[in-house]
Each structure stands twice: as C-alpha cells, then as structure tokens.
PDB file of N, CA and C in Angstrom:
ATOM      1  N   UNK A   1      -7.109  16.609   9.023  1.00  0.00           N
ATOM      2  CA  UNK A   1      -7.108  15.230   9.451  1.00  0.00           C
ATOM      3  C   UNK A   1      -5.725  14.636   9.179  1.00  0.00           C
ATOM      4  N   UNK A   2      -4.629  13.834  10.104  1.00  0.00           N
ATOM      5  CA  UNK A   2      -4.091  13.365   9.837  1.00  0.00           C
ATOM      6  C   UNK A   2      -4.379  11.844   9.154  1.00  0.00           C
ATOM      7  N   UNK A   3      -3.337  11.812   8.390  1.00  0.00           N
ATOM      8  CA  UNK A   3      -3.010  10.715   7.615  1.00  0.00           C
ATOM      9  C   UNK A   3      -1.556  10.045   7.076  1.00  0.00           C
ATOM     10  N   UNK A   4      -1.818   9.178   6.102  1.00  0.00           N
ATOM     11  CA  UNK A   4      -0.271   8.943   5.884  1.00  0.00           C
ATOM     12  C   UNK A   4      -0.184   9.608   4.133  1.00  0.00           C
ATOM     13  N   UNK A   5       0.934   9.564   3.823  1.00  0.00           N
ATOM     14  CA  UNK A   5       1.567   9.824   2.697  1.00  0.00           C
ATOM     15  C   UNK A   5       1.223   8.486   1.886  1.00  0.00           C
ATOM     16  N   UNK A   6       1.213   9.276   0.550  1.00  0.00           N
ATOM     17  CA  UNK A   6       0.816   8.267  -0.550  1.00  0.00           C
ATOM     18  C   UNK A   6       1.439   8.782  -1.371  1.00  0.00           C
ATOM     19  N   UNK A   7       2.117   7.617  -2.520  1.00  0.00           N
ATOM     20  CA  UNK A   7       2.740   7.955  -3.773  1.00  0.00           C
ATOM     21  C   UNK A   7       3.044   6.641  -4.383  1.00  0.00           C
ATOM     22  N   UNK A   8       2.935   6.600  -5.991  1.00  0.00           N
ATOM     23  CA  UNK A   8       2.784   5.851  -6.686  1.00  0.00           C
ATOM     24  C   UNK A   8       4.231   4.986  -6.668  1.00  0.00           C
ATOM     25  N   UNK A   9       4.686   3.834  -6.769  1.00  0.00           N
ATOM     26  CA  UNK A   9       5.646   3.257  -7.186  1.00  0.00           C
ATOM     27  C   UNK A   9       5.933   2.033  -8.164  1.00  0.00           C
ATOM     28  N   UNK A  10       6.989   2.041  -8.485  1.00  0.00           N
ATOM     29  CA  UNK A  10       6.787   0.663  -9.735  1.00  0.00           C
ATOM     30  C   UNK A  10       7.654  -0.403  -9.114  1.00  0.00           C
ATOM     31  N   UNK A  11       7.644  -1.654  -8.664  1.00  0.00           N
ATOM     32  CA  UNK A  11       8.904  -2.102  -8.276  1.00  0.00           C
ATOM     33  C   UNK A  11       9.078  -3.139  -9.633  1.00  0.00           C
ATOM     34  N   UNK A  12      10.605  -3.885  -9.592  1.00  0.00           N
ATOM     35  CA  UNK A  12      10.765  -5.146 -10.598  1.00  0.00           C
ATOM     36  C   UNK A  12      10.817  -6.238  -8.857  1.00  0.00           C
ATOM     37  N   UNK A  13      10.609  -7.137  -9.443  1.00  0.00           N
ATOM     38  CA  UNK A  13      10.834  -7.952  -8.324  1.00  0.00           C
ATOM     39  C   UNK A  13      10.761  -9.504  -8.996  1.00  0.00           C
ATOM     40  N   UNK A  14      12.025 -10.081  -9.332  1.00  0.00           N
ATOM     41  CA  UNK A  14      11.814 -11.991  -9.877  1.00  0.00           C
ATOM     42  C   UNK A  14      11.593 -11.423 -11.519  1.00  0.00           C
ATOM     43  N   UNK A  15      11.513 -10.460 -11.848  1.00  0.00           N
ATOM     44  CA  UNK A  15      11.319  -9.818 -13.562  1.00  0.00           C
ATOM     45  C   UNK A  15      10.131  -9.720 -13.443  1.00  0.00           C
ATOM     46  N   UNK A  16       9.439  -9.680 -12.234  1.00  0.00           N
ATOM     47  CA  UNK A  16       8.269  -9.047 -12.630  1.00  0.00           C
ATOM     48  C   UNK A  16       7.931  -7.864 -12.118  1.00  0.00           C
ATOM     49  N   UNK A  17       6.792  -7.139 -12.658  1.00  0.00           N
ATOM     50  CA  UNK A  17       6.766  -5.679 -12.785  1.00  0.00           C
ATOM     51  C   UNK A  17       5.825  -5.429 -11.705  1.00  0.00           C
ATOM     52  N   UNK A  18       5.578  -4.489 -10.727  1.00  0.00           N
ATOM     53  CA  UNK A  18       4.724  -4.387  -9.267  1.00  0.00           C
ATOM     54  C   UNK A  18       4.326  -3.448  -9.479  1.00  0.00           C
ATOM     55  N   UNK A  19       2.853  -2.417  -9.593  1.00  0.00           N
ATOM     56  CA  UNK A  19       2.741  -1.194  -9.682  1.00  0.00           C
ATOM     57  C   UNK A  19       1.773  -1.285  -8.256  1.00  0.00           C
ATOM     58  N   UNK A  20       2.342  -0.202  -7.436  1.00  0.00           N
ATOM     59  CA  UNK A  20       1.515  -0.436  -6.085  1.00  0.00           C
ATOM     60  C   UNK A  20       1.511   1.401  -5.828  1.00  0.00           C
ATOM     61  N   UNK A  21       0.801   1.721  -4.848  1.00  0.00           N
ATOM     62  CA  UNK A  21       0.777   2.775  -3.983  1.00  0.00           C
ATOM     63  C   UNK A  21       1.046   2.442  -3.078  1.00  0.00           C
ATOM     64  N   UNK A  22       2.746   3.673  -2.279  1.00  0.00           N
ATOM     65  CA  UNK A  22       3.202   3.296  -0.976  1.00  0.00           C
ATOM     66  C   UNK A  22       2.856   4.086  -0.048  1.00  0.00           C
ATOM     67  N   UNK A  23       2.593   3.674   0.877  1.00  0.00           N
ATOM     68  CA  UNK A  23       1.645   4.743   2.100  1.00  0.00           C
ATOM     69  C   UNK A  23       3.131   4.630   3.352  1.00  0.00           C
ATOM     70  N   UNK A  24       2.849   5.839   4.014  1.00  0.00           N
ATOM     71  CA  UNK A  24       3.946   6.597   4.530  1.00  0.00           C
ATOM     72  C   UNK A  24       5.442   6.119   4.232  1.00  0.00           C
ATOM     73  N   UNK A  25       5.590   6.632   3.238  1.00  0.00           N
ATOM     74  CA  UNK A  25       6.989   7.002   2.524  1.00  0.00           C
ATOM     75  C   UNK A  25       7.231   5.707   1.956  1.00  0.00           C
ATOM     76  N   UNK A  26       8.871   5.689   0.920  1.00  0.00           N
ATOM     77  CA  UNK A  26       9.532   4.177   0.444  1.00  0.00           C
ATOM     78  C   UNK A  26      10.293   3.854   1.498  1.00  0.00           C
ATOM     79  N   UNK A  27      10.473   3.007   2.051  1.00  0.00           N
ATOM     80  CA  UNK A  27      11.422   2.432   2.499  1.00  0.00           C
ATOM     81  C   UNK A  27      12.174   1.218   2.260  1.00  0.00           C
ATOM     82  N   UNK A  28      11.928   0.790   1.026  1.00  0.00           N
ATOM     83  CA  UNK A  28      13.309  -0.111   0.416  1.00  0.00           C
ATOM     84  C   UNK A  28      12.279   0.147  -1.269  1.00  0.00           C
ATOM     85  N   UNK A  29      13.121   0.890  -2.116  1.00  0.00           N
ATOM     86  CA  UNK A  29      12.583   0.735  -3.258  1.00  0.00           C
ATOM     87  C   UNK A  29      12.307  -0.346  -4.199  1.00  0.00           C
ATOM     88  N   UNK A  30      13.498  -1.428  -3.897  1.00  0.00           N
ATOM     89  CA  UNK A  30      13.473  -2.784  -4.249  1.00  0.00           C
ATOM     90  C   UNK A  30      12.665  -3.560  -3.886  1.00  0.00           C
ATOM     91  N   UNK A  31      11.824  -3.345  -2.978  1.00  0.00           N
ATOM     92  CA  UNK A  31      11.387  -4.956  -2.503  1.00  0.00           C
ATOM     93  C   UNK A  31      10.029  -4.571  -1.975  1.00  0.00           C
ATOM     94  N   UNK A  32       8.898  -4.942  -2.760  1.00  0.00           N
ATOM     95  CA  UNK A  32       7.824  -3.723  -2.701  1.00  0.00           C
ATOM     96  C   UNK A  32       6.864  -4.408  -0.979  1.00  0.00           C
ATOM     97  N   UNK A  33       7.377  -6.352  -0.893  1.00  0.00           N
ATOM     98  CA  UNK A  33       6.487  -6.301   0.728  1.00  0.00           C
ATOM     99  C   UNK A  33       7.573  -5.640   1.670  1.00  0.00           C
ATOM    100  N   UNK A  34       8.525  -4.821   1.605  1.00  0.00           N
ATOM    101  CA  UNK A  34       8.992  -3.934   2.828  1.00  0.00           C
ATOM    102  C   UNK A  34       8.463  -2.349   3.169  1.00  0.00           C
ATOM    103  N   UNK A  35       7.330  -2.964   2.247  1.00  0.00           N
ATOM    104  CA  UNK A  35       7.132  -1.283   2.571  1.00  0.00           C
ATOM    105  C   UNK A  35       5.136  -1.499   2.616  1.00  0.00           C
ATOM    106  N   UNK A  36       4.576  -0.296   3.237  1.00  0.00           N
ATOM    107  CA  UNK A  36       3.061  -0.632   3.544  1.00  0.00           C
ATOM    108  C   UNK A  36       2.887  -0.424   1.957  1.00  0.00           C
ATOM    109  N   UNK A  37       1.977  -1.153   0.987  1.00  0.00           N
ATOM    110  CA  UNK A  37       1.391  -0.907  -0.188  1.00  0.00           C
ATOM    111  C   UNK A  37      -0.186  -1.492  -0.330  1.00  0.00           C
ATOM    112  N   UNK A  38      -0.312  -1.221  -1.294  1.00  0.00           N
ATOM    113  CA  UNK A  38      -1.855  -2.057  -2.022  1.00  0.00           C
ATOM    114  C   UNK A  38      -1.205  -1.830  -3.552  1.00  0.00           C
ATOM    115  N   UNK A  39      -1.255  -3.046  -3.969  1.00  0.00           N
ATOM    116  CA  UNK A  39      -0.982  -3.133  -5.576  1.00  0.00           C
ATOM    117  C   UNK A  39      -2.445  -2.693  -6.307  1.00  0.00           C
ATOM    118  N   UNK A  40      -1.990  -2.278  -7.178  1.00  0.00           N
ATOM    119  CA  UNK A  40      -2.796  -2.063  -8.200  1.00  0.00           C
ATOM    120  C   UNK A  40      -2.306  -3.326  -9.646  1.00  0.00           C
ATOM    121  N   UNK A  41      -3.563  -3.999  -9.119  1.00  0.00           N
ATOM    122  CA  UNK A  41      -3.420  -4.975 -10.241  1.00  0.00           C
ATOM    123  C   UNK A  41      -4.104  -5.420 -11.793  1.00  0.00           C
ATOM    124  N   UNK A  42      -4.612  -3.926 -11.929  1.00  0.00           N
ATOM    125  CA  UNK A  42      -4.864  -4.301 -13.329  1.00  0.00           C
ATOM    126  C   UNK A  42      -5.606  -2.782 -13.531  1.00  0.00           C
ATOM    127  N   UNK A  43      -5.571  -2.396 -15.448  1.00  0.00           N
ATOM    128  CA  UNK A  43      -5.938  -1.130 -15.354  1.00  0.00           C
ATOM    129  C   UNK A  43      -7.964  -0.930 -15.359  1.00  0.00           C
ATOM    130  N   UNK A  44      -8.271  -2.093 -14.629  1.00  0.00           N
ATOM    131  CA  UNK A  44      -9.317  -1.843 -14.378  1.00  0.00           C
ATOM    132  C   UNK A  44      -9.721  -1.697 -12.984  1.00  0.00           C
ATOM    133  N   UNK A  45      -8.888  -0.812 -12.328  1.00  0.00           N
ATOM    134  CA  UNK A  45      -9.177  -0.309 -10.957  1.00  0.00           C
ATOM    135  C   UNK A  45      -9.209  -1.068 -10.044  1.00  0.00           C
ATOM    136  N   UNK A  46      -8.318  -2.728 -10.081  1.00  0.00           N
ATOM    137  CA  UNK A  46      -8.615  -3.595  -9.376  1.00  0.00           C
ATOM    138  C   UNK A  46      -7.259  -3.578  -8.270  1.00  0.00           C
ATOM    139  N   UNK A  47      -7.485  -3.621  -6.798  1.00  0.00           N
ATOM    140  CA  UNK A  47      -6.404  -3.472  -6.021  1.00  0.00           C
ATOM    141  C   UNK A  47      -6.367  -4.691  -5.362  1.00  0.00           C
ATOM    142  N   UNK A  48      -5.106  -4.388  -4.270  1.00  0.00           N
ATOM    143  CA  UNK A  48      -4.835  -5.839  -3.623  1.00  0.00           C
ATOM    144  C   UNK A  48      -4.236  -5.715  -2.405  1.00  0.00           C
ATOM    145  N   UNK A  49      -4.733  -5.673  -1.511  1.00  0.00           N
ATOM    146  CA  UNK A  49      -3.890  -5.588  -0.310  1.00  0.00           C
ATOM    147  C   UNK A  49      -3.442  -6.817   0.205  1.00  0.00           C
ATOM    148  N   UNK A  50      -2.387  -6.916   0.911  1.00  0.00           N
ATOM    149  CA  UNK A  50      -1.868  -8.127   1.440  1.00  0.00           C
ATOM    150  C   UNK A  50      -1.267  -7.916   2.910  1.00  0.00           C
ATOM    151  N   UNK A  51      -2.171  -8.492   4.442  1.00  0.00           N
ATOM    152  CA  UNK A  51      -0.910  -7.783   5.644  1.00  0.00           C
ATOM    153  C   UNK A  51      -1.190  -9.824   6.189  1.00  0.00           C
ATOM    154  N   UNK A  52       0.326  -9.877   6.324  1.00  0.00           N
ATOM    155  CA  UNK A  52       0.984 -10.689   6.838  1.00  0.00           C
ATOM    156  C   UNK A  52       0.143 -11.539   5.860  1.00  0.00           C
ATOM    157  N   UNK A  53      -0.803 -12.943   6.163  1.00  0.00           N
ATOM    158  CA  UNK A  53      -0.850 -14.068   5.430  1.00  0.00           C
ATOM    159  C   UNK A  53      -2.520 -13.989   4.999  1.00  0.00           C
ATOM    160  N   UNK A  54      -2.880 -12.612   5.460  1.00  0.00           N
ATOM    161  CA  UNK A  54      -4.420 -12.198   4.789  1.00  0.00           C
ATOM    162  C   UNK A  54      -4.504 -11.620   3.344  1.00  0.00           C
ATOM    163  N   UNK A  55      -5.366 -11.200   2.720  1.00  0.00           N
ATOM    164  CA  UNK A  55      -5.326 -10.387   1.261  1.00  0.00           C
ATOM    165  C   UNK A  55      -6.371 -10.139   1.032  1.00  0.00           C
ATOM    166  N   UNK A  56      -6.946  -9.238   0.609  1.00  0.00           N
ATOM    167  CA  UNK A  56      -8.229  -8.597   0.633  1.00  0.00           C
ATOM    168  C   UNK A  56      -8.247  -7.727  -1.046  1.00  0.00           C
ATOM    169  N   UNK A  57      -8.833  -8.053  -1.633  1.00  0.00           N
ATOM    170  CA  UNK A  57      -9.015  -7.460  -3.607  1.00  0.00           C
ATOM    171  C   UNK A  57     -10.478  -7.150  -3.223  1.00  0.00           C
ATOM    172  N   UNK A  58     -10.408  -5.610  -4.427  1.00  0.00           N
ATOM    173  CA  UNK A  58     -11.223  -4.666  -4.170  1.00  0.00           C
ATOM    174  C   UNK A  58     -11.023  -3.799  -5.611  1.00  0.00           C
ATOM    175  N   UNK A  59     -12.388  -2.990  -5.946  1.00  0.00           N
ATOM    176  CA  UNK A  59     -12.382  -1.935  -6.732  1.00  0.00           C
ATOM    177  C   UNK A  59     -12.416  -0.566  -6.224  1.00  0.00           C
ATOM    178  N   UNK A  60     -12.477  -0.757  -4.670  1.00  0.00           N
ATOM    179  CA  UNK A  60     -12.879   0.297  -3.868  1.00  0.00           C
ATOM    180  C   UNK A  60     -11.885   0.568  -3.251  1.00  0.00           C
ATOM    181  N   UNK A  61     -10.575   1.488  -3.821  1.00  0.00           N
ATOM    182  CA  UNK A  61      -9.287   1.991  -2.807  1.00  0.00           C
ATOM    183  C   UNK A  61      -9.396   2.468  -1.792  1.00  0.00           C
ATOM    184  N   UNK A  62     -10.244   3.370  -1.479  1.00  0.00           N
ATOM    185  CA  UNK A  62     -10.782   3.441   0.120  1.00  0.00           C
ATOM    186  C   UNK A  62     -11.272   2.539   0.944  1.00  0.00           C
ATOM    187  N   UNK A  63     -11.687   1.485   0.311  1.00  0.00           N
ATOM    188  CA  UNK A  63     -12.204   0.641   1.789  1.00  0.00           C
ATOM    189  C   UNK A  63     -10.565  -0.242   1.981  1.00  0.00           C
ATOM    190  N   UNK A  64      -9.799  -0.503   1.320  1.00  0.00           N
ATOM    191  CA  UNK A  64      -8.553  -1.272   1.330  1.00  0.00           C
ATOM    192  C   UNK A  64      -7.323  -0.023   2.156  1.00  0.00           C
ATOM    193  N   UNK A  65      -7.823   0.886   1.700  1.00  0.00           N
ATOM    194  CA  UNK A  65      -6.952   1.905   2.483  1.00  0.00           C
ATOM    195  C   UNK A  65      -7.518   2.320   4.079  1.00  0.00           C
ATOM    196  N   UNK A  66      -8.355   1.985   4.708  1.00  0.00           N
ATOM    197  CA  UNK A  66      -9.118   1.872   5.718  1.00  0.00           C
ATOM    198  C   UNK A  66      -9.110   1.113   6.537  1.00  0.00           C
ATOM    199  N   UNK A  67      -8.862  -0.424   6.038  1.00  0.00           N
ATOM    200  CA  UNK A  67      -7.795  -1.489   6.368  1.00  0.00           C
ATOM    201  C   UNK A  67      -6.792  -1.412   6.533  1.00  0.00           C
ATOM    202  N   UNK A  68      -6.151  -0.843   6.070  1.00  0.00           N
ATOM    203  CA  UNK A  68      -4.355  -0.758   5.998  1.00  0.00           C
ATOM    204  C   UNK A  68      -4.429   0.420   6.952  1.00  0.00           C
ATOM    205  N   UNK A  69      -4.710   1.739   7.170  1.00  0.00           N
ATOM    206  CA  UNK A  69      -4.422   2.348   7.612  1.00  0.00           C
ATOM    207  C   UNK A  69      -4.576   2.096   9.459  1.00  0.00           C
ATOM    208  N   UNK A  70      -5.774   1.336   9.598  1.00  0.00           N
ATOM    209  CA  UNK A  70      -5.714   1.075  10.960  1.00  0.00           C
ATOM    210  C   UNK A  70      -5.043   0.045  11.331  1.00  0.00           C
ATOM    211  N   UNK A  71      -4.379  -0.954  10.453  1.00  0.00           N
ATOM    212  CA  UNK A  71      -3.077  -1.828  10.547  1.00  0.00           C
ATOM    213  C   UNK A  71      -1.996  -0.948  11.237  1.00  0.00           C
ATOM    214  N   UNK A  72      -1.949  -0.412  10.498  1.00  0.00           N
ATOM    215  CA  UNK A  72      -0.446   0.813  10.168  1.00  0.00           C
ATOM    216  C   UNK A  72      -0.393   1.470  11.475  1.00  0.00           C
ATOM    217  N   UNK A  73      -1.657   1.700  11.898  1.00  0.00           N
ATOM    218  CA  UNK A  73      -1.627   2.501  13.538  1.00  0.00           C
ATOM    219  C   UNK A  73      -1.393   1.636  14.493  1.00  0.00           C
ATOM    220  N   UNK A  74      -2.020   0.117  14.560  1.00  0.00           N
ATOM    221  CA  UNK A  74      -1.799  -0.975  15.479  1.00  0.00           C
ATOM    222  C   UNK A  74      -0.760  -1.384  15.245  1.00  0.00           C
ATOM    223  N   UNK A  75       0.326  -1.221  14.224  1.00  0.00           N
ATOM    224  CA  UNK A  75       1.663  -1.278  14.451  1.00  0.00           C
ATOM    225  C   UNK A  75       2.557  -0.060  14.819  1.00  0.00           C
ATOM    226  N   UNK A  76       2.175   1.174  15.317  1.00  0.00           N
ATOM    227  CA  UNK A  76       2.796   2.532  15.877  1.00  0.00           C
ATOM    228  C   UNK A  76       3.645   2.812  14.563  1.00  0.00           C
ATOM    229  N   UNK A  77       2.719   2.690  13.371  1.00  0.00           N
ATOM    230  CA  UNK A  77       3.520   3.733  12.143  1.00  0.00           C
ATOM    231  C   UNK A  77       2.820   5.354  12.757  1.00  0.00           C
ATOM    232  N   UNK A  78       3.423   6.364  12.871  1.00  0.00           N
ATOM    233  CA  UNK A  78       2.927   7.273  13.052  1.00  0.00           C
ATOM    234  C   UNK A  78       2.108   8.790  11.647  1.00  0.00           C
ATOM    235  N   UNK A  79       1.871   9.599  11.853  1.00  0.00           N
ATOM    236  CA  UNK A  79       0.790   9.653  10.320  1.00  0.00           C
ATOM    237  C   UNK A  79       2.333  10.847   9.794  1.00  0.00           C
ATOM    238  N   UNK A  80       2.485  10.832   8.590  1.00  0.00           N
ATOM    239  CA  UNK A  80       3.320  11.512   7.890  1.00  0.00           C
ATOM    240  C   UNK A  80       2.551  12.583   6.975  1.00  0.00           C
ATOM    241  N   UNK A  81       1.443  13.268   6.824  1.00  0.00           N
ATOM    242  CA  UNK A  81       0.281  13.986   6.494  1.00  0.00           C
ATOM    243  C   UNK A  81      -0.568  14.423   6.596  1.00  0.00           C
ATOM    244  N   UNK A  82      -1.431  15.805   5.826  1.00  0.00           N
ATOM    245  CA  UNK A  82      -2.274  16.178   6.402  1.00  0.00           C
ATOM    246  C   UNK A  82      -3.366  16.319   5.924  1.00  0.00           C
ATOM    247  N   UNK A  83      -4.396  16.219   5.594  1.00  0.00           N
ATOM    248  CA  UNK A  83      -5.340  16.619   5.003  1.00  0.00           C
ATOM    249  C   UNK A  83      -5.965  17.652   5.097  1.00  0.00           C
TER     250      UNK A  83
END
C-alpha cells in the first residue's frame, strides 16, 4: 500500500519546544507549519492536527492521520512509501 513517510521531529519555534511527526519528508526544519505534521502534545498520547484554520485533537493517531493524509492527496503531495 502506498503511503507517505513518517518521522519524528522536534522543532524550537518563539522558545518554544514542538514535538510533531512529519509526514512525507522535512521540508524546512525550522518552522514546523511548513511542513505536513500532527503535534504530539503531551506524553499522554494526545495529538493535534491543524490544516489551514481547522484543528482536530485526538488520542487516536490514525484517525488524524486519515485526515491529513487525504488532505495531502487533494493537494497532489504524491506518496513517498510503502507499506
């Protein structure tokens, strides 16, 4: 099954600290809304997606990644992975 790439990142951003997962690749390491993510906002499994002026929090990384990913296609990101 295609898909996209995932990998953990930390950004600083204003001194504050961003721990997100970036889906198909980094593309600005600095500046964590240039790139597709879902933060991970707390170590109780709580996430956060944000596309354009919506946001959607969840304990369930798959249903937020399910969202994002068919974003990601309605904007012609193409899949960087395979399952």
């Amino acid at each position: 099954m295609n898909t996209y790439s995932k990998q953990l990142h930390t950004f600083t951003e204003n001194g504050e600290t961003i721990n997100a997962i970036v889906y198909g690749g980094l593309v600005k390491p600095d500046e964590a809304e240039a790139n597709c993510i879902i933060k991970d906002i707390g170590g109780d499994k709580r996430y956060l997606l944000t596309i354009s002026n919506d946001g959607w929090m969840s304990d369930n990384l798959a249903e937020l990644e399910t969202r994002l990913f068919e974003w990601m296609q309605r904007q012609g990101y193409e899949y960087d992975s395979q399952n």
